[in-house]
Protein backbone atom coordinates (compact mmCIF):
# COMPACT_ATOMS: atom_id res chain seq x y z
CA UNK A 1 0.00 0.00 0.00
CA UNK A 2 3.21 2.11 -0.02
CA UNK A 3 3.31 3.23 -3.38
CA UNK A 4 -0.76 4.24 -3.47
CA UNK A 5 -0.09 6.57 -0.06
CA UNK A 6 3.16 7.85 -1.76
CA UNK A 7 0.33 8.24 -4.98
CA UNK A 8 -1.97 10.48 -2.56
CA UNK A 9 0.79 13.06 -1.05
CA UNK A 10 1.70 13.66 -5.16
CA UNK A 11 -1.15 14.25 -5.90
CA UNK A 12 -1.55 16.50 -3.71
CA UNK A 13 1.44 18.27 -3.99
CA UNK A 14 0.81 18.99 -7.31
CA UNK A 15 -2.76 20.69 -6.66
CA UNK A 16 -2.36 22.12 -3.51
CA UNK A 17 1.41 23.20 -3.65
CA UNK A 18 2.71 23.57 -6.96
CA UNK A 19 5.46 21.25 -6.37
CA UNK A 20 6.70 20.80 -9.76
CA UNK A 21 6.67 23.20 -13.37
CA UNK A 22 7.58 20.36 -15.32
CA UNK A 23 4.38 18.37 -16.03
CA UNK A 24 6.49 15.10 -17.73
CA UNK A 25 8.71 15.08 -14.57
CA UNK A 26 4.79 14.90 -12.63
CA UNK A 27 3.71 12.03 -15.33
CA UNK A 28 6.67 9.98 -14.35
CA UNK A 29 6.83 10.31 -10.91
CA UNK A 30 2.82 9.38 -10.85
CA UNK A 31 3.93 6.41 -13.18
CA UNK A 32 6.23 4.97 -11.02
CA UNK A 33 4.24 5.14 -7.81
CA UNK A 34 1.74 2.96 -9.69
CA UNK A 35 1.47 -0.80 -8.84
CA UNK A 36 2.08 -2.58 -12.21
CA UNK A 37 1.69 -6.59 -12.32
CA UNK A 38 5.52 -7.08 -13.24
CA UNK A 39 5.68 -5.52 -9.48
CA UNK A 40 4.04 -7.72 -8.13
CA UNK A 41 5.31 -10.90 -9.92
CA UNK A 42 8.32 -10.06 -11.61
CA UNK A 43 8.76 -12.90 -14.02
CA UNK A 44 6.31 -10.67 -16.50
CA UNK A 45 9.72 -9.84 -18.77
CA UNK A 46 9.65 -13.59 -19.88
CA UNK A 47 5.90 -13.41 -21.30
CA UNK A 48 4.28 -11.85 -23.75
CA UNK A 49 -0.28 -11.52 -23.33
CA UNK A 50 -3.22 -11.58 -25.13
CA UNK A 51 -5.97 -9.96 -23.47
CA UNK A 52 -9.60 -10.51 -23.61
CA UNK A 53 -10.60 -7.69 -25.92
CA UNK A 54 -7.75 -8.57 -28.55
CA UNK A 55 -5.29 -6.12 -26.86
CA UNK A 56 -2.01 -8.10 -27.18
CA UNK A 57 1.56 -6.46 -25.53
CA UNK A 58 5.51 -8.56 -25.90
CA UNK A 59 6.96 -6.00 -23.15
CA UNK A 60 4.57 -6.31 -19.43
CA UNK A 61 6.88 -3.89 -18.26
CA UNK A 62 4.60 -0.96 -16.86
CA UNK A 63 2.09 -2.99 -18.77
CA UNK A 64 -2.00 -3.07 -17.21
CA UNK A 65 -5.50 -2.44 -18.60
CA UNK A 66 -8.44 -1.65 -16.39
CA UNK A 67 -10.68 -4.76 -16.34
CA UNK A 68 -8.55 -7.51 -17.65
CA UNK A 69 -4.67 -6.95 -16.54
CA UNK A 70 -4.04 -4.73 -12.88
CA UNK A 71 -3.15 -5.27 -9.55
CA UNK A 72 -6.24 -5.49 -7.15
CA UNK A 73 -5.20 -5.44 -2.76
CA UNK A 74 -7.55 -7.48 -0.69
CA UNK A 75 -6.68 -5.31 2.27
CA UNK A 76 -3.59 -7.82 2.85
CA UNK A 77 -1.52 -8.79 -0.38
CA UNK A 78 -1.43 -7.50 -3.86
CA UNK A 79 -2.52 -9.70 -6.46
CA UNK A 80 -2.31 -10.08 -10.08
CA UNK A 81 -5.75 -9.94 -11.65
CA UNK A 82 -6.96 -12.01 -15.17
CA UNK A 83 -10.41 -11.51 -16.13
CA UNK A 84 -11.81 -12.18 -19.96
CA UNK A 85 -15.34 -12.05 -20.68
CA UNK A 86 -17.22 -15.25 -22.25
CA UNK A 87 -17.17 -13.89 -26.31
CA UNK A 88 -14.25 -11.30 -27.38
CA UNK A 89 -11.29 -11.10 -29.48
CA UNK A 90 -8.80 -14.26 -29.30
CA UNK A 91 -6.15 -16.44 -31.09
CA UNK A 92 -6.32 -17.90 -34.69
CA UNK A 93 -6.86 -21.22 -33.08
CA UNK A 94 -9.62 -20.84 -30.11
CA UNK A 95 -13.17 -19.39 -29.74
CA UNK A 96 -12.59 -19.09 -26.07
CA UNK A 97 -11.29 -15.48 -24.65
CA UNK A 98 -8.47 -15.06 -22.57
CA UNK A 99 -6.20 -13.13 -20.54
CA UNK A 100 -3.20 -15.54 -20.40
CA UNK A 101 0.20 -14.81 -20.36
CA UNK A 102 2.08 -16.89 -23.36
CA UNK A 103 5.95 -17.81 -22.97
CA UNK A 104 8.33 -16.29 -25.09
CA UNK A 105 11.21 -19.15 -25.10
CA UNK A 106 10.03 -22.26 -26.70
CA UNK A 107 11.42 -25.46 -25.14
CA UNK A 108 11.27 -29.14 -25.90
CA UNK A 109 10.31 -31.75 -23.23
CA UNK A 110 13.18 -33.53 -23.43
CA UNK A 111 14.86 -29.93 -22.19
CA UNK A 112 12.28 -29.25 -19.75
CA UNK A 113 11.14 -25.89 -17.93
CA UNK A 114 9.49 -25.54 -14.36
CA UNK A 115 5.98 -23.30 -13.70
CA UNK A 116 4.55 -22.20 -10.73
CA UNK A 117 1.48 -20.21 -9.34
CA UNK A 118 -0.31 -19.23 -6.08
CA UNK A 119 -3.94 -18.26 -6.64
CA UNK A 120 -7.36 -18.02 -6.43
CA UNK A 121 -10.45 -18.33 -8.46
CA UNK A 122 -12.37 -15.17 -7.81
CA UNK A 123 -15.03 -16.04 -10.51
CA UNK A 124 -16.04 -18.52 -13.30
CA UNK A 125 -19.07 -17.76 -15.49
CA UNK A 126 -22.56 -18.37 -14.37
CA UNK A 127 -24.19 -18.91 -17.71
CA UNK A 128 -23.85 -21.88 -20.02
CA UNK A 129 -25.36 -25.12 -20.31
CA UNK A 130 -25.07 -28.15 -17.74
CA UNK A 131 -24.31 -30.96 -20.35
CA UNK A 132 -21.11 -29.30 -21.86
CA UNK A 133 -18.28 -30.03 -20.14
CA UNK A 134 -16.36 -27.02 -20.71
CA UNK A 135 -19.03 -24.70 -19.35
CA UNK A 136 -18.42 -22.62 -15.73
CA UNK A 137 -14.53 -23.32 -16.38
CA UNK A 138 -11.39 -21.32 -16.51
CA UNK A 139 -7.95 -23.20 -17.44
CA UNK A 140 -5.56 -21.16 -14.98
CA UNK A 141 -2.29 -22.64 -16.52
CA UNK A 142 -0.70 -24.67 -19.68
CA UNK A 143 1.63 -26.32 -21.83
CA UNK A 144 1.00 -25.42 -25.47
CA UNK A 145 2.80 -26.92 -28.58
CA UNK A 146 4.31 -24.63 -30.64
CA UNK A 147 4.22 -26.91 -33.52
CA UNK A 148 3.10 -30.04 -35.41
CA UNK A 149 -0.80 -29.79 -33.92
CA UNK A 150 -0.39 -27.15 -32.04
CA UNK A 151 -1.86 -29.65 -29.32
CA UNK A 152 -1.88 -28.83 -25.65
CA UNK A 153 -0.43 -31.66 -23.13
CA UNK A 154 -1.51 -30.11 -20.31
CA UNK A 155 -4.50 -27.37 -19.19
CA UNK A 156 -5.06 -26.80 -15.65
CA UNK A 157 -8.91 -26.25 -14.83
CA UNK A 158 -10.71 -25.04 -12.44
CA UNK A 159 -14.82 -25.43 -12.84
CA UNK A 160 -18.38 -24.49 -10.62
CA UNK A 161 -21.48 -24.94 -11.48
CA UNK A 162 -23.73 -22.18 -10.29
CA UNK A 163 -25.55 -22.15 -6.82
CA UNK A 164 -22.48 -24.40 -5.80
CA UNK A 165 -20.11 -23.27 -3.02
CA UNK A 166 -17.29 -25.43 -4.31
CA UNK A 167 -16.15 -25.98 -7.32
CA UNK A 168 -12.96 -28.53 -8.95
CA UNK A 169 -9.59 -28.33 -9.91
CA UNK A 170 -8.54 -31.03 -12.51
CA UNK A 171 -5.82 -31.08 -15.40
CA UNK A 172 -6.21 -32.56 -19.18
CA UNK A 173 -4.20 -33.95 -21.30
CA UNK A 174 -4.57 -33.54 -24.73
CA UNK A 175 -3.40 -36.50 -27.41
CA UNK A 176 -1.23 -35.43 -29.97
CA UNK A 177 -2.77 -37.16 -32.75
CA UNK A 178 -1.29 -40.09 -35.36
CA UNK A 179 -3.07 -38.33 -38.43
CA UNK A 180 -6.19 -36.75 -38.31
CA UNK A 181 -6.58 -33.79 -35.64
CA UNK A 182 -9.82 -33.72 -35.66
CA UNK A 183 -10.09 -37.11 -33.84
CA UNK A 184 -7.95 -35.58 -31.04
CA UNK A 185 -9.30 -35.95 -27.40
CA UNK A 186 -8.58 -34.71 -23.97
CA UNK A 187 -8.40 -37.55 -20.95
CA UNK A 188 -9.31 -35.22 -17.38
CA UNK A 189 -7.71 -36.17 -13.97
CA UNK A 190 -9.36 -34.75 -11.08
CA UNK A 191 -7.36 -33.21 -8.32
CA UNK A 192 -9.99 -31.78 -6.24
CA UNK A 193 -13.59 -32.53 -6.77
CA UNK A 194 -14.52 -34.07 -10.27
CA UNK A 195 -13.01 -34.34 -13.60
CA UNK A 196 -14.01 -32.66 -16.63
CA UNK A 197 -16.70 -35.60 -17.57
CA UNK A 198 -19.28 -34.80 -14.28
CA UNK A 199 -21.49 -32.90 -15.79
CA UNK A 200 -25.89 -32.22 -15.76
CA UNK A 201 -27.98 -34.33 -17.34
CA UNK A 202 -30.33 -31.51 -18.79
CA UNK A 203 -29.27 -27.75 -19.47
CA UNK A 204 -29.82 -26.36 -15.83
CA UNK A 205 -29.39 -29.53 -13.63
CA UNK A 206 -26.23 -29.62 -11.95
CA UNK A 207 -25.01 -32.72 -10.15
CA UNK A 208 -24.21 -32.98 -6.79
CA UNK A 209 -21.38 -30.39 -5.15
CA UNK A 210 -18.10 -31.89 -5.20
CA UNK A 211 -17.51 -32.64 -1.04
CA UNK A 212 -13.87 -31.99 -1.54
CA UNK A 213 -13.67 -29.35 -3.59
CA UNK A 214 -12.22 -25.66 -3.97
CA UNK A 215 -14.60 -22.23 -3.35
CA UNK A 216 -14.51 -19.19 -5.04
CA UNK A 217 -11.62 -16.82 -3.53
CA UNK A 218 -9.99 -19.99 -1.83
CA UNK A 219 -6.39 -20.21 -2.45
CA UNK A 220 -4.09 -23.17 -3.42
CA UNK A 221 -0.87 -23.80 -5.76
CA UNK A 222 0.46 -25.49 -8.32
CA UNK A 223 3.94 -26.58 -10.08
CA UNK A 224 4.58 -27.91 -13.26
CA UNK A 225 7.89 -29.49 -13.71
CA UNK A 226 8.29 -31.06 -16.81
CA UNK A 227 12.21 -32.61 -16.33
CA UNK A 228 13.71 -34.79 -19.13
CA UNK A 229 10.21 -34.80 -20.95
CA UNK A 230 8.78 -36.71 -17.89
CA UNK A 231 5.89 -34.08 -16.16
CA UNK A 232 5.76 -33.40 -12.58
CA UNK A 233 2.97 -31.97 -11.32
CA UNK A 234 2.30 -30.93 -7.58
CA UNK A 235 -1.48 -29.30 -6.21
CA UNK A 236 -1.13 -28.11 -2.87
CA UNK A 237 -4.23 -26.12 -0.76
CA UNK A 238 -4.12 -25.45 3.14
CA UNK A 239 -8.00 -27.31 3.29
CA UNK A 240 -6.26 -30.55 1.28
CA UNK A 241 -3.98 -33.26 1.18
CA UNK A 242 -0.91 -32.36 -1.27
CA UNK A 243 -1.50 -34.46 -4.78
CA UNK A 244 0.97 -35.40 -7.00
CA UNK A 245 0.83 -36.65 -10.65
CA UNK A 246 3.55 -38.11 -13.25
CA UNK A 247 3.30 -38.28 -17.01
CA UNK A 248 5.42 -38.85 -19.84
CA UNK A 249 5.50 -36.56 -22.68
CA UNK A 250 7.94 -38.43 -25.13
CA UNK A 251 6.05 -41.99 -24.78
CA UNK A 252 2.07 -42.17 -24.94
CA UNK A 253 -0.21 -44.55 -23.26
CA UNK A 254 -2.68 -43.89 -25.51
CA UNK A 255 -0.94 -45.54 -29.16
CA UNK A 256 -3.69 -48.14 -29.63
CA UNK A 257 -7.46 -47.93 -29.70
CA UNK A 258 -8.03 -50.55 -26.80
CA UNK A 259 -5.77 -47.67 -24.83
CA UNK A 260 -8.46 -45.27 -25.20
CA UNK A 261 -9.88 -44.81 -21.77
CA UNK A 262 -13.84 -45.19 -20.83
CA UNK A 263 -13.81 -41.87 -20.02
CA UNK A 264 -13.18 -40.64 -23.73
CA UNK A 265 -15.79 -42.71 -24.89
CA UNK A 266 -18.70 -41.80 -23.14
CA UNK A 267 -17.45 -38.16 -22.98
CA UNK A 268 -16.82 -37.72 -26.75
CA UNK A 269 -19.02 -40.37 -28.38
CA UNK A 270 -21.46 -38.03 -29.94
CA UNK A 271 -18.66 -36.02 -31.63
CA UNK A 272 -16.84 -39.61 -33.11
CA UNK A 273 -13.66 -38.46 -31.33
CA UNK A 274 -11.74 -41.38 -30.89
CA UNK A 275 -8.36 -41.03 -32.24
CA UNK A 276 -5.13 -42.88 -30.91
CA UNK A 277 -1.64 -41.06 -30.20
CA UNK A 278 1.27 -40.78 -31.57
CA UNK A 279 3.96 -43.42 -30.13
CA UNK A 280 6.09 -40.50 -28.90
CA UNK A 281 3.72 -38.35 -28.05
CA UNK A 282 5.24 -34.53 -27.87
CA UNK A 283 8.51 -35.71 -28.24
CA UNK A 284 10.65 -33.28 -30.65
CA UNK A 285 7.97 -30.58 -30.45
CA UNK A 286 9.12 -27.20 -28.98
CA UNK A 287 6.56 -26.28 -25.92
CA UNK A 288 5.42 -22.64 -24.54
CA UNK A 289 4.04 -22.31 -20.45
CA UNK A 290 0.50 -20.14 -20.64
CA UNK A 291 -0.77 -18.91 -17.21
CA UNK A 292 -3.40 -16.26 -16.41
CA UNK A 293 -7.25 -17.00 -17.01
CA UNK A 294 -8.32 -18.50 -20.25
CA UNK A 295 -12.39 -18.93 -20.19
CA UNK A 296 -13.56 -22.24 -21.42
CA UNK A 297 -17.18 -20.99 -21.42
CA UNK A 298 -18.32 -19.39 -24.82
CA UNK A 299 -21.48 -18.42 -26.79
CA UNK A 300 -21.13 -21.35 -29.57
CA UNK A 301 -23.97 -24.21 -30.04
CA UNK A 302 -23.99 -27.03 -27.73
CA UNK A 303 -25.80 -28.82 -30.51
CA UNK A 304 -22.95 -28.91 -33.03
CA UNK A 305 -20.27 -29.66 -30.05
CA UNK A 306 -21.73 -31.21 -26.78
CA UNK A 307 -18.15 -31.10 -24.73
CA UNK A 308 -17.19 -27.55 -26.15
CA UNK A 309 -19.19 -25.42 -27.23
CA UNK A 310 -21.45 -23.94 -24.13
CA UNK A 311 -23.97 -22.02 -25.59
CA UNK A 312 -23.74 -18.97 -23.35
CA UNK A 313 -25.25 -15.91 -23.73
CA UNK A 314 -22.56 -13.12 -24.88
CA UNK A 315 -24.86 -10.16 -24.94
CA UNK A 316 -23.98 -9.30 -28.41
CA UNK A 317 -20.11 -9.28 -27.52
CA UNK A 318 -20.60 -6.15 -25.14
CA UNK A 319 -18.06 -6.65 -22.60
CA UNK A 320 -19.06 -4.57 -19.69
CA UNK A 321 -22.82 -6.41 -20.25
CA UNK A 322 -20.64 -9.45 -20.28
CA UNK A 323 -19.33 -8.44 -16.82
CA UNK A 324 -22.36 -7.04 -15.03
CA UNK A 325 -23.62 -10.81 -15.81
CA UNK A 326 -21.53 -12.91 -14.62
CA UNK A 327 -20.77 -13.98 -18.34
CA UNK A 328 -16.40 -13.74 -17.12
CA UNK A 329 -13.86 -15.32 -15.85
CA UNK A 330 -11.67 -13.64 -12.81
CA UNK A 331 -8.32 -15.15 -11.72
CA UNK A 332 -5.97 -13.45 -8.62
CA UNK A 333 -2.52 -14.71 -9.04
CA UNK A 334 0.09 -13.43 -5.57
CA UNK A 335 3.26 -15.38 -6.99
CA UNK A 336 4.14 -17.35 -9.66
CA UNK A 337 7.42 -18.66 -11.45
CA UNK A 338 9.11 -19.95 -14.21
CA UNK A 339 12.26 -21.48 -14.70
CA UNK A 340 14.15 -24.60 -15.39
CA UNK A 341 13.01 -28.46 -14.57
CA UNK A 342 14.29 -30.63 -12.11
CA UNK A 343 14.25 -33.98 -10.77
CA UNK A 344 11.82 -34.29 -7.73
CA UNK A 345 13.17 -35.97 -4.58
């Protein structure tokens, strides 16, 4: 809270005192007193962002925009704030919005590269439709490929379905596919609560609350350490046990069709995704980190896509009607980092 007190006596010295002539010398002493997010985390020099209304920025240095990239105090800590609406501007190769950070070095699995984060879930969207699986979910970190698919072995979700207290935190993994992409699938693993296949039997039924799951504002961490293309990853929350997953990213279990799990095939039947994987996976494809909030819940017809495509109301793509309801996603990040693999103990 520092630099917003040091903020106040500026400001008023320059309208009750006259303390400076020189109004650029006023700009940048106003600038600096301003909490940016690369204050608050400063790994922000290693990422480049896409934000949620197509603004996109390679140096975070004295980088924010007012309602999708700040810094936000609870009264105790400063945090990093994500938030995207449900329908916006975003990549070549999504319909869902997002205020993510995207790594700048690429990296291969065999090399290996280490992500952290410390946050909490502040808000998911409270419109879409109770069959899709994507719907009320934010992914909160990644591993992208940066080539052959572009395929993602890893998404970290977090998911509640309205009138819920608690929601779930699970990860996917994508396959990276022997031909055809379009037959591509992504297996869930729950970490707390359910995995990306619970879902409502009609549009507004919800099933029952996850019992050990994660609320709204709750904070927990996670680590991905990816170290000689084997993938580490660690969830840990002060209201949970500690869990702990391995898999490999240059050999796939998932080669053959009687591989695929039973999962995939009740999840995806209707869409007549049921590819197999590649035998080495990701191997020899370079990989980027993402981190930051990238909404899963978007305006396109559950009937043509019954896993993705959630149907939600987008309000003609107005963003602050998007906002005022609860068609968003809002993440609060208090530390994060990125660096180099290594092999747990």
């Amino acid at each position: 809270m520092t630099k917003l007190n040091n903020l106040f006596l500026l400001v008023g010295c320059i309208l009750f005192i006259g303390c400076s002539s020189n109004p650029k010398k006023i700009s940048d002493e106003a600038s600096d007193l301003i909490e940016y997010p690369n204050d608050v985390i400063p790994f922000m020099s290693n990422w480049k962002i896409l934000l949620g209304d197509g603004t996109r920025s390679n140096d975070l240095t004295k980088f924010e925009k007012k309602d999708f990239f700040y810094v936000q105090n609870d009264g105790n800590t400063d945090w990093v704030v994500y938030k995207t609406p449900n329908s916006g501007i975003t990549s070549k190769t999504s319909s869902n919005t997002r205020t993510e950070l995207g790594e700048k070095k690429r990296w291969y699995p065999k090399e290996g590269g280490r992500l952290t984060g410390t946050l909490k879930v502040q808000h998911v969207s409270t419109l879409g439709d109770a069959r899709v699986a994507a719907s009320y979910s934010v992914v909160i970190g990644q591993i992208h490929s940066d080539e052959g698919h572009e395929n993602e072995p890893l998404k970290i979700f977090y998911k509640k379905f309205p009138g819920h207290q608690k929601g779930s935190i699970f990860w996917n993994y994508e396959i990276n596919t022997e031909g055809d992409n379009g037959k591509r699938w992504d297996y869930s693993q729950a970490v707390w609560g359910y995995d990306m296949s619970v879902v409502g039997h009609q549009k507004d039924q919800y099933p029952e609350e996850p019992k050990e799951g994660i609320a709204l504002g709750e904070e927990f961490s996670y680590e991905v350490n990816v170290y000689k293309g084997i993938m580490y990853l660690t969830f840990k929350s002060e209201r949970h046990p500690t869990v702990r997953f391995t898999k490999n990213l240059l050999s796939s279990e998932f080669e053959t069709y009687d591989k695929i799990p039973d999962q995939i095939h009740e999840l995806y039947a209707s869409l007549g995704r049921d590819g197999v994987e590649k035998k080495d996976a990701y191997a020899g494809e370079k990989q980027i980190f993402k981190q930051g909030a990238y909404n899963q819940t978007n305006g396109k017809d559950p009937n043509t896509n019954i896993v993705w495509h959630t149907g939600s109301d987008s309000f003609g793509g107005d963003i602050q009607k998007q906002y005022a309801n609860g068609a968003y996603a809002e993440v609060w990040f208090r530390e994060a980092s990125l660096g180099e693999g290594y092999l747990p103990q």
